[in-house]
Protein backbone atom coordinates (compact mmCIF):
# COMPACT_ATOMS: atom_id res chain seq x y z
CA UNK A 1 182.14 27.71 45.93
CA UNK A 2 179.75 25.66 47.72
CA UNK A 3 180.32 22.19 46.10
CA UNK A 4 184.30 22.82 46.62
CA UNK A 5 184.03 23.85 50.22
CA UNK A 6 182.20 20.56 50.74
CA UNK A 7 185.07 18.93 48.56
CA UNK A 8 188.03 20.32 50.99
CA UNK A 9 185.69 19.54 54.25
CA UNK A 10 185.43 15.51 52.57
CA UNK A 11 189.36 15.30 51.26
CA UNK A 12 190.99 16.79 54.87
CA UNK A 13 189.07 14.07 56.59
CA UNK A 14 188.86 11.19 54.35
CA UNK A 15 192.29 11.42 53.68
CA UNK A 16 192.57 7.82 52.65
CA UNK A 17 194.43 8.38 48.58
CA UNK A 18 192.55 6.07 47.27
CA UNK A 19 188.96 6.52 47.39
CA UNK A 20 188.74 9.50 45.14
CA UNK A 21 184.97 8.38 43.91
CA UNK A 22 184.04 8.20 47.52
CA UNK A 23 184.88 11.44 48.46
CA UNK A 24 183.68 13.09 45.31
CA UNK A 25 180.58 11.60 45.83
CA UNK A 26 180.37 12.38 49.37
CA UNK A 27 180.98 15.90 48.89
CA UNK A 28 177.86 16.10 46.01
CA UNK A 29 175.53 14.59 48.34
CA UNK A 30 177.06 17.00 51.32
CA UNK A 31 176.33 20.21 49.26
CA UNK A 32 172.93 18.95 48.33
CA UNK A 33 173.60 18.58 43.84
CA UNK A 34 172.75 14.58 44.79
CA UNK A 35 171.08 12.43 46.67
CA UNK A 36 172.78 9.06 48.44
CA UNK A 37 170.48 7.11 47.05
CA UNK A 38 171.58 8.23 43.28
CA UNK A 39 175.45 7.83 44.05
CA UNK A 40 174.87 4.18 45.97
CA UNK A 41 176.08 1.88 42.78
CA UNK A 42 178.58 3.80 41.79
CA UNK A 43 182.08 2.23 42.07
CA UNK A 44 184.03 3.98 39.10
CA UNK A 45 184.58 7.47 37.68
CA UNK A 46 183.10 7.32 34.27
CA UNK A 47 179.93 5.64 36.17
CA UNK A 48 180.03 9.48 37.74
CA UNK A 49 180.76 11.36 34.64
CA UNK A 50 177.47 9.12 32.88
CA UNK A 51 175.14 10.32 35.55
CA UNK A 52 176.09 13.60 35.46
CA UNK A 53 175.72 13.72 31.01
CA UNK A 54 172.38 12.60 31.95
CA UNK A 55 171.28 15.19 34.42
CA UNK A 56 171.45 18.51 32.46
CA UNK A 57 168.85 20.38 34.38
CA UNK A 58 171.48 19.96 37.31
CA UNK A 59 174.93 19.81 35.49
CA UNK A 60 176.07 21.64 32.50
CA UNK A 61 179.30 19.78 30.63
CA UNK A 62 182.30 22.15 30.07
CA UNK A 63 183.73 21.43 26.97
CA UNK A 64 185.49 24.69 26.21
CA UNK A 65 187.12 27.67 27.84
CA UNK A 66 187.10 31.45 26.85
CA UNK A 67 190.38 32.77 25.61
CA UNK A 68 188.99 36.24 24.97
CA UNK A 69 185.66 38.01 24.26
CA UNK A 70 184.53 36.40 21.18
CA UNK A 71 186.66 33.52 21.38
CA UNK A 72 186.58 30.07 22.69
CA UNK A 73 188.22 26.75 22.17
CA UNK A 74 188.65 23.15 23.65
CA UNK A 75 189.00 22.44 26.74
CA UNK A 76 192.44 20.79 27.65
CA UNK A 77 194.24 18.77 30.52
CA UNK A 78 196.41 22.35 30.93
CA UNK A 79 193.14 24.19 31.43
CA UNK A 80 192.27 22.17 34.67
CA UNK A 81 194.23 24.20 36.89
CA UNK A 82 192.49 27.17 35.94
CA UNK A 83 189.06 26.07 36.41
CA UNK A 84 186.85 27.81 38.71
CA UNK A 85 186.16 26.14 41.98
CA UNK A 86 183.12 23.60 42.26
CA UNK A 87 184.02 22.26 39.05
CA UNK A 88 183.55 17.80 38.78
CA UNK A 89 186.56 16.87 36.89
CA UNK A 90 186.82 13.46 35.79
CA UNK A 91 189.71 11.58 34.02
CA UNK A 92 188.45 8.16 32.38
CA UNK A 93 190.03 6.05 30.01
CA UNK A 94 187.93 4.96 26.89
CA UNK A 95 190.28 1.70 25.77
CA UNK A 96 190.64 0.10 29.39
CA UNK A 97 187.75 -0.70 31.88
CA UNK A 98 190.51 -1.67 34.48
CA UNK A 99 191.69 1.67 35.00
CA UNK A 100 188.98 2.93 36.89
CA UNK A 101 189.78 6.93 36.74
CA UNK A 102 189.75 9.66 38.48
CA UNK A 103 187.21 11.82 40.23
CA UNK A 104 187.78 15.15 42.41
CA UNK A 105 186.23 18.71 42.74
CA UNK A 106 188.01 21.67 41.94
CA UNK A 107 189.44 24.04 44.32
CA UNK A 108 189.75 26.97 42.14
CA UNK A 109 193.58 27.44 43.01
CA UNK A 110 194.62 24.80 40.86
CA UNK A 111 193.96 21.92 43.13
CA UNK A 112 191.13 19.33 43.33
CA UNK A 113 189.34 17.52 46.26
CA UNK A 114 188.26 14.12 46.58
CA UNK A 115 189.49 11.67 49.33
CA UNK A 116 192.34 13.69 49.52
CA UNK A 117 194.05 17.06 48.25
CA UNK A 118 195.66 16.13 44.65
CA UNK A 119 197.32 19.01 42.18
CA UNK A 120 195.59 19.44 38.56
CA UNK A 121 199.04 18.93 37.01
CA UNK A 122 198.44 16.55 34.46
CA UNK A 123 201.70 14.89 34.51
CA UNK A 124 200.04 13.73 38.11
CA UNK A 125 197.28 11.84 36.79
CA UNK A 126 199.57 9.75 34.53
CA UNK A 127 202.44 7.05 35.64
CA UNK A 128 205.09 5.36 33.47
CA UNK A 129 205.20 2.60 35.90
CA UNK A 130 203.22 -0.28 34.27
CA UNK A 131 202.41 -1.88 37.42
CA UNK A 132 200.58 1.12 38.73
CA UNK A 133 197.59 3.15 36.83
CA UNK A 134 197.02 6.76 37.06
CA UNK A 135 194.28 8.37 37.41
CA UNK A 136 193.37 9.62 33.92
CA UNK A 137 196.19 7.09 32.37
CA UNK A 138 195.97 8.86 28.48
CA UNK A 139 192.37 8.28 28.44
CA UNK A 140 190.28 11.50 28.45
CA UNK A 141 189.30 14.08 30.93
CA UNK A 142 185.35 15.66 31.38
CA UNK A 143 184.64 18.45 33.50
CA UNK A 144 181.03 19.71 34.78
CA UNK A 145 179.77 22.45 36.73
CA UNK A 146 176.65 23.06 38.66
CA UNK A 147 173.79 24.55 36.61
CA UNK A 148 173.02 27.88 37.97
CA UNK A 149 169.67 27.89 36.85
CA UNK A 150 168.79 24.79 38.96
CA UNK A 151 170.27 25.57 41.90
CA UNK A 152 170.29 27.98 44.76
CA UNK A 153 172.03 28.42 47.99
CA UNK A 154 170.14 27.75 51.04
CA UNK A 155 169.18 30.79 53.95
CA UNK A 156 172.08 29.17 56.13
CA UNK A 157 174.53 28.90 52.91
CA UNK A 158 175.23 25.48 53.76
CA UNK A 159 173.96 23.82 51.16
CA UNK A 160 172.13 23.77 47.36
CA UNK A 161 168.45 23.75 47.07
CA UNK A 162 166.34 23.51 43.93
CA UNK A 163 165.32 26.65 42.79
C-alpha cells in the first residue's frame, strides 16, 4: 500500500501525461524499493521491467493469478484491474523499440499511477491511430510486486526499509 500511496502522491503532482517512467520511478525511489542512483539511465519501460527481473531479492514477477484454492492460471491484460495495490505494471512491446511503453503503479481500485492517474482498461493502452502509439501497443504486459521478505515498513510508515 506503501509503493501505491507514493504512486498517487507522484501522479496528482506530476500530472504532466507523458512522463509515465518518470513518475513510476519517482514513486520507487520515494517509498524507498530503489535508489536514484539505480533509476538515473533509465529512459524507457522495458529498461524498468529488466532491472526489476534482475532484482529478485527485492521484486517477485507475477506471472499468474489465483482463480480458486488450488487453481491458478496466466496472468492477462483483464486481470490488471484487479491487481492489488503497489503492483509495477509494465506494458512493452517486443517487435518495436520505438514504442517506448508504459510504466505505472497500481492503485488497487483498478487504476494505476505514474505521471498521472490512467485506468487499467486495456483498450486504454492501445490506439488505432497510426500516428500515435499506446502505451502497451499489442506488445506484452509484466507486472511485479514488492518482495515481502525483503522489505519492511519503517517506525514512521513512510517508507520501505530492508529487513
Amino acid at each position: 500500500i506503501l509503493l501505491a500511496q507514493n504512486g498517487a502522491d507522484t501522479a496528482h503532482t506530476l500530472r504532466t501525461g507523458g512522463a509515465c517512467l518518470t513518475g513510476t520511478k519517482q514513486a520507487l525511489i520515494g517509498a524507498g524499493a530503489v535508489t536514484a542512483e539505480e533509476m538515473a539511465t533509465f529512459n524507457e519501460a522495458h529498461q524498468l521491467a529488466h532491472f526489476l527481473e534482475q532484482h529478485p531479492e527485492r521484486f517477485i514477477e507475477i506471472t499468474h493469478v489465483q482463480v480458486d484454492g488450488n487453481t491458478a492460471r496466466e496472468l492477462t491484460a483483464g486481470d490488471l484491474s484487479s491487481l492489488p495495490a503497489g503492483c509495477i505494471v509494465i506494458f512493452g512491446n517486443s517487435n518495436r523499440t520505438d514504442v517506448p511503453g508504459h510504466a505505472a503503479i497500481t492503485s488497487g481500485n483498478g487504476q494505476m499511477y505514474a505521471d498521472e492517474v490512467d485506468n487499467s482498461n486495456w483498450d486504454n493502452f492501445t490506439t488505432r491511430n497510426e500516428s500515435q502509439d499506446g502505451k502497451g501497443e499489442h506488445g506484452y504486459v509484466r507486472v511485479f510486486r514488492l518482495n515481502p521478505a525483503y522489505f519492511d515498513i519503517d517506525i514512521n510508515g513512510k517508507a520501505l526499509i530492508r529487513k
